[in-house]
PDB file of N, CA and C in Angstrom:
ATOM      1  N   UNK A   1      31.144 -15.635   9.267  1.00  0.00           N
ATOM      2  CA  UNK A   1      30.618 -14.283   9.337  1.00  0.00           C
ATOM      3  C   UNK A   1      30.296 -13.757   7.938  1.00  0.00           C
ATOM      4  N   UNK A   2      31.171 -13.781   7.103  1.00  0.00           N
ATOM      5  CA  UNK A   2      30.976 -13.520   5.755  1.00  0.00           C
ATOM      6  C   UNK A   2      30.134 -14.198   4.939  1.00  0.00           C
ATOM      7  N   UNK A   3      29.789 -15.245   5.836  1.00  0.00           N
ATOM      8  CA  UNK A   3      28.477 -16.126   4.410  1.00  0.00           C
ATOM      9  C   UNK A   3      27.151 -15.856   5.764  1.00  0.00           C
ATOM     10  N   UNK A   4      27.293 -14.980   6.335  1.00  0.00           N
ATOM     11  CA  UNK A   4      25.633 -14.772   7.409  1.00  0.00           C
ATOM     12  C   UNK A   4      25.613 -13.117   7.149  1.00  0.00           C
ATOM     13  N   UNK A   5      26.546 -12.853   6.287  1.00  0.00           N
ATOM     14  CA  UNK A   5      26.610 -11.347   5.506  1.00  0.00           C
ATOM     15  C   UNK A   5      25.968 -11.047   4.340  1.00  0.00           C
ATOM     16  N   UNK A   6      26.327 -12.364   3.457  1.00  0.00           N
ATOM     17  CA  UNK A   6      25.545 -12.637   2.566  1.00  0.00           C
ATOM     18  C   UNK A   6      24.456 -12.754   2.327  1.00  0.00           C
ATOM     19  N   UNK A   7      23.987 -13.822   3.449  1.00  0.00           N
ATOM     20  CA  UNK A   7      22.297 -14.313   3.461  1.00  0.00           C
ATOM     21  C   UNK A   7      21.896 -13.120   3.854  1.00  0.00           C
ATOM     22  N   UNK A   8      22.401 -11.997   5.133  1.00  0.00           N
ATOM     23  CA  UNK A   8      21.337 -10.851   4.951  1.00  0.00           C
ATOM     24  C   UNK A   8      21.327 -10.145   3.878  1.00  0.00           C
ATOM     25  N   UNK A   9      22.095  -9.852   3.171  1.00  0.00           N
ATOM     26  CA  UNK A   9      22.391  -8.550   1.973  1.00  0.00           C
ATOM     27  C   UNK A   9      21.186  -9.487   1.266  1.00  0.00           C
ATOM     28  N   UNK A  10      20.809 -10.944   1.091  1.00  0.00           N
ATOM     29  CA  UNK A  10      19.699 -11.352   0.191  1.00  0.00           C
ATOM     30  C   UNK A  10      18.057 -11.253   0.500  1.00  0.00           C
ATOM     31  N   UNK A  11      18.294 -10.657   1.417  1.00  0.00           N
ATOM     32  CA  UNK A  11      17.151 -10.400   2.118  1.00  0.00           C
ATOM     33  C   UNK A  11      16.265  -9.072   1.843  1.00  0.00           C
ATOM     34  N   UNK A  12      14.784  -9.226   1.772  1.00  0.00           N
ATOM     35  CA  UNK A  12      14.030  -8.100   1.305  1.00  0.00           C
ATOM     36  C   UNK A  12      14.079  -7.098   2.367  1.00  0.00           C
ATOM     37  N   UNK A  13      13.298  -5.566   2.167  1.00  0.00           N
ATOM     38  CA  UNK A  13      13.604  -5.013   2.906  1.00  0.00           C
ATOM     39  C   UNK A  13      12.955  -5.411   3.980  1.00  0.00           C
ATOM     40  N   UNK A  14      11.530  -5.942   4.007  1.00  0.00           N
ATOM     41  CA  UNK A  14      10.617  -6.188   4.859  1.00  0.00           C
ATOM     42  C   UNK A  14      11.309  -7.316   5.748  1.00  0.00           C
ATOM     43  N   UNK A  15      11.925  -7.942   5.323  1.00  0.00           N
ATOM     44  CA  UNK A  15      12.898  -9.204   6.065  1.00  0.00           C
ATOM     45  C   UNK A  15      13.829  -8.315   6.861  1.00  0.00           C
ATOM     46  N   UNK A  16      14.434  -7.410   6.520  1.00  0.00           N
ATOM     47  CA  UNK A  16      15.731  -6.605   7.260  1.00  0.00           C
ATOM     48  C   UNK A  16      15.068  -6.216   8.171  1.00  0.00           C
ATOM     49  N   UNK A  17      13.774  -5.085   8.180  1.00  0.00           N
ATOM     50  CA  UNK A  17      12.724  -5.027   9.167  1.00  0.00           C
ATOM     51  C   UNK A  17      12.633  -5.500  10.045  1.00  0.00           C
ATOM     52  N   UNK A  18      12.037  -6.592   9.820  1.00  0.00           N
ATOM     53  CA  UNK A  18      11.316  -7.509  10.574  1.00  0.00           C
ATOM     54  C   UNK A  18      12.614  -8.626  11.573  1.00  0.00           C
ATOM     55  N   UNK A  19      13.734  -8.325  11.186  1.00  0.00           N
ATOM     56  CA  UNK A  19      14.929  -8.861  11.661  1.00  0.00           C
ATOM     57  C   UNK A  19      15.504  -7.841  12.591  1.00  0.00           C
ATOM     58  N   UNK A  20      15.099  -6.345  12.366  1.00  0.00           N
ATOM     59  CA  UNK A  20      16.028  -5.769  13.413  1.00  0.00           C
ATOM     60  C   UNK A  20      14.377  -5.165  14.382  1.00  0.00           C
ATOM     61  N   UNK A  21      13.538  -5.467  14.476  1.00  0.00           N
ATOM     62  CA  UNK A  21      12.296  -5.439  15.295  1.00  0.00           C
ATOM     63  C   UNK A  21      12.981  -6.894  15.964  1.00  0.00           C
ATOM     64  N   UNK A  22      13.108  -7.985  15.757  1.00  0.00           N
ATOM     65  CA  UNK A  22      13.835  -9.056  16.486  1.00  0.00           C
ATOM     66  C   UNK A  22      14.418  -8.746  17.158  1.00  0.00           C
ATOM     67  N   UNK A  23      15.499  -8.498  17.107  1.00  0.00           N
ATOM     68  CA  UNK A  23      16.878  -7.985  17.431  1.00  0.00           C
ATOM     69  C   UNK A  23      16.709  -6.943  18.336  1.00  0.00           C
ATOM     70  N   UNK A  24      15.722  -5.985  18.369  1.00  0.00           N
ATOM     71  CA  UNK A  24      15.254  -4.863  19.600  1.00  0.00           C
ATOM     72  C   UNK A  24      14.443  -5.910  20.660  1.00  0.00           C
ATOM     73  N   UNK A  25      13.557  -5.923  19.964  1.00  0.00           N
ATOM     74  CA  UNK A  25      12.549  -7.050  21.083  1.00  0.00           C
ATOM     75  C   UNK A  25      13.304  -7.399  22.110  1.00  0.00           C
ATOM     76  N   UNK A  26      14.804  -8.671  21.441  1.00  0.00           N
ATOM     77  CA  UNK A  26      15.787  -9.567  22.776  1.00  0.00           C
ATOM     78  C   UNK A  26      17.001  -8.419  23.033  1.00  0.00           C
ATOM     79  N   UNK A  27      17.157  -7.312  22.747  1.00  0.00           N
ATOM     80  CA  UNK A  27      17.617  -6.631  22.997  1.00  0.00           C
ATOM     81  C   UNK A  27      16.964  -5.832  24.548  1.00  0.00           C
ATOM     82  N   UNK A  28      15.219  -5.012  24.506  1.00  0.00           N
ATOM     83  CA  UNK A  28      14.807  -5.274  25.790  1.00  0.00           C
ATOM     84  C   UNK A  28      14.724  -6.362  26.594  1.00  0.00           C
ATOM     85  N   UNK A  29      14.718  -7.519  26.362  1.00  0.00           N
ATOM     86  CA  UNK A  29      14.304  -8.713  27.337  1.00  0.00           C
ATOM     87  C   UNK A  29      15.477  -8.858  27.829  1.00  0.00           C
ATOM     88  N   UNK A  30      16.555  -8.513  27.173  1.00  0.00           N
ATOM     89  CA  UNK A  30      18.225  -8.528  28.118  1.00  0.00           C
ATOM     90  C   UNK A  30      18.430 -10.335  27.736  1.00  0.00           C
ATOM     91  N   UNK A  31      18.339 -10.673  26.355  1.00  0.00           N
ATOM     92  CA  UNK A  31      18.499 -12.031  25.973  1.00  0.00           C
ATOM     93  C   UNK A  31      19.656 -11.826  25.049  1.00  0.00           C
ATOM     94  N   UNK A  32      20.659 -12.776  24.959  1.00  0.00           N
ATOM     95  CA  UNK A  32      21.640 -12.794  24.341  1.00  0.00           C
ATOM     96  C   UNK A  32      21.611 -13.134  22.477  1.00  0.00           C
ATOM     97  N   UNK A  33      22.192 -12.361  21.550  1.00  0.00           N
ATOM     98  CA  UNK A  33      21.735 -12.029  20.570  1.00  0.00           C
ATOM     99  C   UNK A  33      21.827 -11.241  20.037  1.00  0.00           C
ATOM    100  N   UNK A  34      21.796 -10.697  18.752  1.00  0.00           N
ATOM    101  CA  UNK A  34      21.857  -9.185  18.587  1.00  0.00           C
ATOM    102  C   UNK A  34      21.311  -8.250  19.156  1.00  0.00           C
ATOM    103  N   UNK A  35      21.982  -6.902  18.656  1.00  0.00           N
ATOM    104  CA  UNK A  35      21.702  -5.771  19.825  1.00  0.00           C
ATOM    105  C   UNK A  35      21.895  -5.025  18.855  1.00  0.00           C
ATOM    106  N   UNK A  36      20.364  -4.519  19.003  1.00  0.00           N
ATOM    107  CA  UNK A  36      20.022  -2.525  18.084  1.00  0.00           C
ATOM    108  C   UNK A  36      20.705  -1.800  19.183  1.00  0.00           C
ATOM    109  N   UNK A  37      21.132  -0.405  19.111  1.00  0.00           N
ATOM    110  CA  UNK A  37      21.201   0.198  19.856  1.00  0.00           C
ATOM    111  C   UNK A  37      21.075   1.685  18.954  1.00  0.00           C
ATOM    112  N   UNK A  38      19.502   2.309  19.280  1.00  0.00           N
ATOM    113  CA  UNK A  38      19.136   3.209  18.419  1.00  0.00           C
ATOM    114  C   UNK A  38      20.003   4.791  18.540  1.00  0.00           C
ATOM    115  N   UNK A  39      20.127   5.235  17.690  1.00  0.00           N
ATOM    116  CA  UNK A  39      21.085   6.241  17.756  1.00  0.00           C
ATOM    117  C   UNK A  39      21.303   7.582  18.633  1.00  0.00           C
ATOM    118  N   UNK A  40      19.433   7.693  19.138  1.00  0.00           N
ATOM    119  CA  UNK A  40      19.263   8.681  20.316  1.00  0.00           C
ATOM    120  C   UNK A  40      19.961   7.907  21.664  1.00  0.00           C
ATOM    121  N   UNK A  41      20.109   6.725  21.576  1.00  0.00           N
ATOM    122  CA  UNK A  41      20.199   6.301  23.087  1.00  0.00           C
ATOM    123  C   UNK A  41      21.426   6.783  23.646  1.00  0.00           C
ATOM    124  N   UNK A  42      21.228   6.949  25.159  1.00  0.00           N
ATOM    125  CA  UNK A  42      21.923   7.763  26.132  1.00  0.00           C
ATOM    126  C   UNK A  42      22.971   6.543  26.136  1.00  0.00           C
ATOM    127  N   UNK A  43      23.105   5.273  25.906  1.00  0.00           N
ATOM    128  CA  UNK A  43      24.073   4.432  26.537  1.00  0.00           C
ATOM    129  C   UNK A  43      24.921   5.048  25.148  1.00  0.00           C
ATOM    130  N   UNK A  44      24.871   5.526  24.012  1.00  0.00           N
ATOM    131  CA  UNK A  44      25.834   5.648  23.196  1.00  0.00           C
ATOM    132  C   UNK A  44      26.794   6.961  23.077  1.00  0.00           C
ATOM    133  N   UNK A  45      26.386   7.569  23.935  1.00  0.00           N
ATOM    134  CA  UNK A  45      26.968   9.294  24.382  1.00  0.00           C
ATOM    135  C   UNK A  45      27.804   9.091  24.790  1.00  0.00           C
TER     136      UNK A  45
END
């Protein structure tokens, strides 16, 4: 966990971006993987 902490902290911003647009994408498709869960959303109330 701590060295896949690393490789992101080395990452540009456009990479962090473009990693949590990923991460939403399989987040709607209901695919296993990371999970945004944006801060308006009702599941977090």
């Amino acid at each position: 966990m701590a060295e896949d902490t690393r490789r992101i902290s080395e990452f540009t911003d456009k990479q962090r971006l473009k990693l949590a647009e990923i991460a939403e994408e399989n987040t709607k498709r209901s695919e296993e993987g990371l999970t945004v869960i944006k801060k308006d959303d009702e599941w977090r109330r």
